[in-house]
Protein backbone atom coordinates (compact mmCIF):
# COMPACT_ATOMS: atom_id res chain seq x y z
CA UNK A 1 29.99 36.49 -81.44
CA UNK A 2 30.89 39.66 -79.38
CA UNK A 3 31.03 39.47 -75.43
CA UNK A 4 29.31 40.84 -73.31
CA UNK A 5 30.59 43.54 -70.63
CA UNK A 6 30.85 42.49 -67.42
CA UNK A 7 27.89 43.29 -65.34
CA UNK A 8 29.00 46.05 -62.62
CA UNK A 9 29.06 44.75 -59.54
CA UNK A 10 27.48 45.65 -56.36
CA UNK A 11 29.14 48.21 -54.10
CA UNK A 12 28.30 48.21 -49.90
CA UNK A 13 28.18 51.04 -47.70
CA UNK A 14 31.11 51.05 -44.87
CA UNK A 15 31.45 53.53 -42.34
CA UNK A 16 35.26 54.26 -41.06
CA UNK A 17 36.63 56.65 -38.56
CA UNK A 18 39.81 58.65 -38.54
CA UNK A 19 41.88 61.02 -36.93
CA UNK A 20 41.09 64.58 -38.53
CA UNK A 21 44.56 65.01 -38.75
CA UNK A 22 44.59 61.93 -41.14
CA UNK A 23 41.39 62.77 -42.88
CA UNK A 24 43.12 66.28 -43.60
CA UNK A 25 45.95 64.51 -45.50
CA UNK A 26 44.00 62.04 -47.14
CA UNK A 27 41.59 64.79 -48.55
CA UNK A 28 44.58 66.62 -49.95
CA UNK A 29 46.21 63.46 -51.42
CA UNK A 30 42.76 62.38 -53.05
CA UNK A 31 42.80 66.86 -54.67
CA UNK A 32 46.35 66.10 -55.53
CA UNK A 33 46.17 62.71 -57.22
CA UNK A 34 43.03 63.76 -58.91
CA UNK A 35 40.47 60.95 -57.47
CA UNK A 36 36.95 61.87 -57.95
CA UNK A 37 35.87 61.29 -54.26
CA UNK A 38 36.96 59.67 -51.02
CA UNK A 39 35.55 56.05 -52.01
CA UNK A 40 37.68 56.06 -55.41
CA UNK A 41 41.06 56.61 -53.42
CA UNK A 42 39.60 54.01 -50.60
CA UNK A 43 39.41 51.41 -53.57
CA UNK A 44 42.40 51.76 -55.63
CA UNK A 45 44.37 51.78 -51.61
CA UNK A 46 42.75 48.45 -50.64
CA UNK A 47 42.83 46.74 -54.05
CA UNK A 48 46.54 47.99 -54.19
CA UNK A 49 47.18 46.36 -50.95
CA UNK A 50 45.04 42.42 -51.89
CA UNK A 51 47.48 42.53 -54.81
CA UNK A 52 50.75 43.17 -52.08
CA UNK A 53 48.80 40.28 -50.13
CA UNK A 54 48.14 38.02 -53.00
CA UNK A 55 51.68 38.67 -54.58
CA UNK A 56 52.79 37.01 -50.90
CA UNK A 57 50.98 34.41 -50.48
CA UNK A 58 52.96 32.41 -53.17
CA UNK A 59 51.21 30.20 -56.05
CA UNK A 60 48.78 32.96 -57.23
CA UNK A 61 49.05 33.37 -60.91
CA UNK A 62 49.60 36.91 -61.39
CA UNK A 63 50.74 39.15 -64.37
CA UNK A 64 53.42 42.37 -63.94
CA UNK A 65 56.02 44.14 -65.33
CA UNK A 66 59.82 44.26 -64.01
CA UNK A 67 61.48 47.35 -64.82
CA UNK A 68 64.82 47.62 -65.19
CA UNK A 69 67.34 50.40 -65.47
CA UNK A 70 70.75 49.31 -66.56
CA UNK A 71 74.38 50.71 -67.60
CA UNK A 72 74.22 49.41 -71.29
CA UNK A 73 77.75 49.60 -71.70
CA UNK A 74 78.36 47.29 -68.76
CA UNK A 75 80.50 44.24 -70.16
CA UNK A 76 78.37 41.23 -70.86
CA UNK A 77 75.10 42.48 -69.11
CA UNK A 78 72.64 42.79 -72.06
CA UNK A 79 73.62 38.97 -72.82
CA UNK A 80 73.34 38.30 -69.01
CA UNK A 81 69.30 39.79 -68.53
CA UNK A 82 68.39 38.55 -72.00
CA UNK A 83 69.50 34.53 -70.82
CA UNK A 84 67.68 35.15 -67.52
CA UNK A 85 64.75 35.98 -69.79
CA UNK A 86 65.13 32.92 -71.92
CA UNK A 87 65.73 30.55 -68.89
CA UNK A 88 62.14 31.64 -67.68
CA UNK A 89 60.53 31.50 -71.21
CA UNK A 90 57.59 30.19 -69.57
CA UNK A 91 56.77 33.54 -67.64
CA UNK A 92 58.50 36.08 -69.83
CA UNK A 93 55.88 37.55 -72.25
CA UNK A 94 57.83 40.42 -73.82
CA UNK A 95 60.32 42.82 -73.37
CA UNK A 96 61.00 46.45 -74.27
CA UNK A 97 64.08 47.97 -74.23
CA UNK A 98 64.29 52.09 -74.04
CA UNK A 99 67.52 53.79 -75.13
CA UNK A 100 68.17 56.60 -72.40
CA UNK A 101 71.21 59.44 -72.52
CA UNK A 102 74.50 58.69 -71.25
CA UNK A 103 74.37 54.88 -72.16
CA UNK A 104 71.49 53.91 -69.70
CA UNK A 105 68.90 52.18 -70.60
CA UNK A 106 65.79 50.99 -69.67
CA UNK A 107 64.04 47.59 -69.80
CA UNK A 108 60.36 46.80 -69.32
CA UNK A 109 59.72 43.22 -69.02
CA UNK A 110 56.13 41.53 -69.00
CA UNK A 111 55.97 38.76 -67.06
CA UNK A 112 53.08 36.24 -65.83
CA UNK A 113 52.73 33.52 -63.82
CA UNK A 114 52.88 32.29 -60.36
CA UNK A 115 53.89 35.25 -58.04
CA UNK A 116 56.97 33.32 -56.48
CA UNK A 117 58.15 32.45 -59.08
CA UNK A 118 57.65 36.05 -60.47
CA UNK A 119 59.79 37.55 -57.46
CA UNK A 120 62.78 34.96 -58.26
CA UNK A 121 62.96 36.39 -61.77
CA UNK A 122 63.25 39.93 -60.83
CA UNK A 123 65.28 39.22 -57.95
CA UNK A 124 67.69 37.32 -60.41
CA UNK A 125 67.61 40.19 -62.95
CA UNK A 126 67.79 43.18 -60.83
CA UNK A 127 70.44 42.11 -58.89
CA UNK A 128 72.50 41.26 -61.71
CA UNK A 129 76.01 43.89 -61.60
CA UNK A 130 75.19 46.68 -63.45
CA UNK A 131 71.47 47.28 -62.89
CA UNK A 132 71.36 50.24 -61.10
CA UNK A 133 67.43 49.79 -59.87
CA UNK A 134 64.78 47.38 -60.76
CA UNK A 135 61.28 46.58 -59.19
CA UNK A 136 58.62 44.03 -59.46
CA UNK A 137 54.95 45.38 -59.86
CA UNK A 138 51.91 43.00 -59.97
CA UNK A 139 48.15 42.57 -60.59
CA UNK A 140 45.70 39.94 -60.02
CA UNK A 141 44.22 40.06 -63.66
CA UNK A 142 46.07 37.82 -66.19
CA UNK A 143 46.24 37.68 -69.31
CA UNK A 144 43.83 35.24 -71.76
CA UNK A 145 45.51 32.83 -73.38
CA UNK A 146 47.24 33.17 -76.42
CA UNK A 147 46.60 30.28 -78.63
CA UNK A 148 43.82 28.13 -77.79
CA UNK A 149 45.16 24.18 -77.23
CA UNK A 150 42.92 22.45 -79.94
CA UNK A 151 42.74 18.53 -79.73
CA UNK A 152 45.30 16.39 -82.16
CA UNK A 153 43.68 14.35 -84.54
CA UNK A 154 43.69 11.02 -83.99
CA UNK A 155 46.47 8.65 -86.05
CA UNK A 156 44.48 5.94 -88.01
């Protein structure tokens, strides 16, 4: 059976006031960026900032990526980020490892689950020696499930 779309929702009217001077660089950000209008911009700025607020709030189940960008020739630290990995098997979805010049390389990591818990991992990883910058970026969608849980049988 094929799903249906969701039905668009419905949008309100709000009415905000600025300084001009403010208005002035948010009109140029919105030409540079390439938004269609003032409302798009507005949208993607406040849903960008009730995923920061969500991400804070703790237990939220969220999904992200952590991106990495490591020394690969640094003794022992490929072994070191994949066992973090492993030790959060739970949250880890899948990794993706980019080979960049002069030995760097950089790692992708899809992650889901609650957003503390989220945090700890990429705090663990990216301050591991020999990651030379990391970060932690989240949404509120998650994935579906994977594999449906379907009911044992029952032992006669």
């Amino acid at each position: 059976m094929k799903e249906k779309p969701p039905k668009k929702e419905n949008a309100e009217r709000i009415s905000m006031t600025l300084p001009r001077s403010t208005l002035t660089q948010f009109d140029n950000m919105i030409e540079n960026r390439g938004f269609s209008n003032r409302s798009q911009a507005i949208t993607e700025i406040i849903n960008k900032e009730i995923v920061e607020f969500s991400s804070q709030r703790g237990n939220a189940v969220m999904a992200g990526a952590i991106t990495l960008f490591y020394a690969h020739s640094r003794s022992g630290l490929p072994a070191r980020l994949a066992r973090i990995q492993r030790d959060h098997i739970a949250e880890v979805i899948s990794s993706l490892h980019v080979q960049l010049e002069n030995d760097h390389t950089m790692e992708v990591i899809l992650v889901q689950g609650p957003a503390t818990k989220l945090r700890k991992i990429a705090d663990e990883l990216i301050t591991c020696k020999g990651v030379k910058t990391g970060n932690l970026n989240l949404t509120t969608a998650i994935l579906p499930p994977i594999h449906e849980k379907k009911p044992r049988p029952a032992k006669n």
